[in-house]
Protein backbone atom coordinates (compact mmCIF):
# COMPACT_ATOMS: atom_id res chain seq x y z
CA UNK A 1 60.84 18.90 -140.68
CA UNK A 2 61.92 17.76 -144.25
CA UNK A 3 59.72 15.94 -146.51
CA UNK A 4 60.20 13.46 -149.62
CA UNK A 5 58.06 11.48 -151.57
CA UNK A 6 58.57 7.48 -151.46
CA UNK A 7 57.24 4.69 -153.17
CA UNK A 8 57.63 1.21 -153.03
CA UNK A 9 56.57 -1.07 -156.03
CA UNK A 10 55.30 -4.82 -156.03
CA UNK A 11 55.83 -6.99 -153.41
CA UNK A 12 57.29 -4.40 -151.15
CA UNK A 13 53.70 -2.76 -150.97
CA UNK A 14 53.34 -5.73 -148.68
CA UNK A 15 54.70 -4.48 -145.87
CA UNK A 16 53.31 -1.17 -145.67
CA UNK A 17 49.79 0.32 -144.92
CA UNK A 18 47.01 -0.08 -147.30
CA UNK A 19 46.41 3.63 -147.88
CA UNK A 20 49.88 3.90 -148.63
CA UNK A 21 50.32 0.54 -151.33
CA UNK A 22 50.40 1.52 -155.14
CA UNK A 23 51.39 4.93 -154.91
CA UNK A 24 53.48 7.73 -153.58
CA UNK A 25 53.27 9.22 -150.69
CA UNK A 26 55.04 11.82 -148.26
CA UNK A 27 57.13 11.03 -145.44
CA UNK A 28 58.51 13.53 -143.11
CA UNK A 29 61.93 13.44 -140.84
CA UNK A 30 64.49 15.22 -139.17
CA UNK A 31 68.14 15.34 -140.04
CA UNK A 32 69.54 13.63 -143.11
CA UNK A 33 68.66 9.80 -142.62
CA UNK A 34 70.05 6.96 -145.10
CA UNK A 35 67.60 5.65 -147.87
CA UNK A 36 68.02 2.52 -145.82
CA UNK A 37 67.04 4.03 -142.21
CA UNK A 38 63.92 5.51 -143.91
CA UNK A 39 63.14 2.14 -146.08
CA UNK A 40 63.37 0.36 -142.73
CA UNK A 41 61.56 3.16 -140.58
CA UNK A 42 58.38 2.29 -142.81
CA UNK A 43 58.63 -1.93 -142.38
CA UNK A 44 60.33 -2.78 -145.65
CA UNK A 45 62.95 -4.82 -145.02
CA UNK A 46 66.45 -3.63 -146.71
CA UNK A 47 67.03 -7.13 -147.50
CA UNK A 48 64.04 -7.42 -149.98
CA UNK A 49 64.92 -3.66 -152.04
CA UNK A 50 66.49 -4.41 -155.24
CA UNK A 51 66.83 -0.98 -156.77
CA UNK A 52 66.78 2.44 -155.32
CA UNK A 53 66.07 5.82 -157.43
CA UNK A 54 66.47 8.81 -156.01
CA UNK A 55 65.52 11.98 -158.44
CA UNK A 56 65.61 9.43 -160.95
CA UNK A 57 69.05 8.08 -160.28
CA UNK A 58 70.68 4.85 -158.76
CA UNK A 59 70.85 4.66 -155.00
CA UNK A 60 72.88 3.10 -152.42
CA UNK A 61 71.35 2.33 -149.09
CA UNK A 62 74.24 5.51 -147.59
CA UNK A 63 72.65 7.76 -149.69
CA UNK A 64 71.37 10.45 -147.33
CA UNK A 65 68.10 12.77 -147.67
CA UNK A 66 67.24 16.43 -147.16
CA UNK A 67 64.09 16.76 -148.23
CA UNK A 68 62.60 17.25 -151.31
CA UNK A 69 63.17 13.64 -152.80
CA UNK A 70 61.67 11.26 -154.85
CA UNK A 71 62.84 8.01 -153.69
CA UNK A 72 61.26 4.85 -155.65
CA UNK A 73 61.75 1.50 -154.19
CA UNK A 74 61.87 -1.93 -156.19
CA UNK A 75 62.07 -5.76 -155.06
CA UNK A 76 63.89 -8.19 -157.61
CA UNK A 77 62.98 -8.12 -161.19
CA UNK A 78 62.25 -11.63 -162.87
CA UNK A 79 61.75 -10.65 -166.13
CA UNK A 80 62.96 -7.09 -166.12
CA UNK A 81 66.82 -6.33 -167.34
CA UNK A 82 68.40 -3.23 -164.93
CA UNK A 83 72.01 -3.97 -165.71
CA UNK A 84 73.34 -0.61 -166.50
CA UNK A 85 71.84 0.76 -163.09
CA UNK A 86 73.75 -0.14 -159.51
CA UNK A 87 71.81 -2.39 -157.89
CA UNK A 88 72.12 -2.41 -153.97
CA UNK A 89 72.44 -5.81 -153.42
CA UNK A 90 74.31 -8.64 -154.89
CA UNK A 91 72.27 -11.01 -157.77
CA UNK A 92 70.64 -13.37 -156.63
C-alpha cells in the first residue's frame, strides 16, 4: 500500500472530515491513481480545486502518484496572484 500526504486549504476543508480540516494528513492506495481520482476519493469535488502542488510543483489532475507525495490542494484565490503556476482549470 503506498502512502502520501494531502492537504486541502480553505473552503475545500469543507468537504472533508473534521479531524482531517486544517492540516495534512496521510492517505493510503493501491496502484498509481490521478491527483484527481484521489481529490475525488476524499469528497472534494475536482470542479472546486484551483491549484495542485505536488512536491512543491504545479499539478494537473493526470498527474499520477506512487507514494511518497505531498500533494496540497487550493480552491480559487480572490486576492492571491498564481499566474506563473498552471492552474488546472480555466479562470473564472
Amino acid at each position: 500500500m503506498n502512502r502520501i500526504m494531502i492537504r486541502f486549504f480553505a473552503e475545500l476543508n469543507d468537504y472533508i472530515p473534521p479531524e482531517r480540516k486544517q492540516r495534512a494528513f496521510s492517505h493510503f492506495f493501491t496502484g498509481h491513481p490521478s491527483v484527481k481520482d484521489v481529490i475525488e476519493s476524499l469528497g472534494v469535488p475536482h470542479t472546486d480545486v484551483y491549484l495542485i502542488l505536488v512536491n512543491g510543483e504545479s499539478a494537473g489532475f493526470d498527474r499520477r502518484l506512487s507514494g511518497g507525495e505531498t500533494v496540497v490542494v487550493y480552491p480559487v484565490f480572490q486576492t492571491i496572484d498564481i499566474s506563473p503556476v498552471t492552474k488546472v482549470r480555466p479562470d473564472c
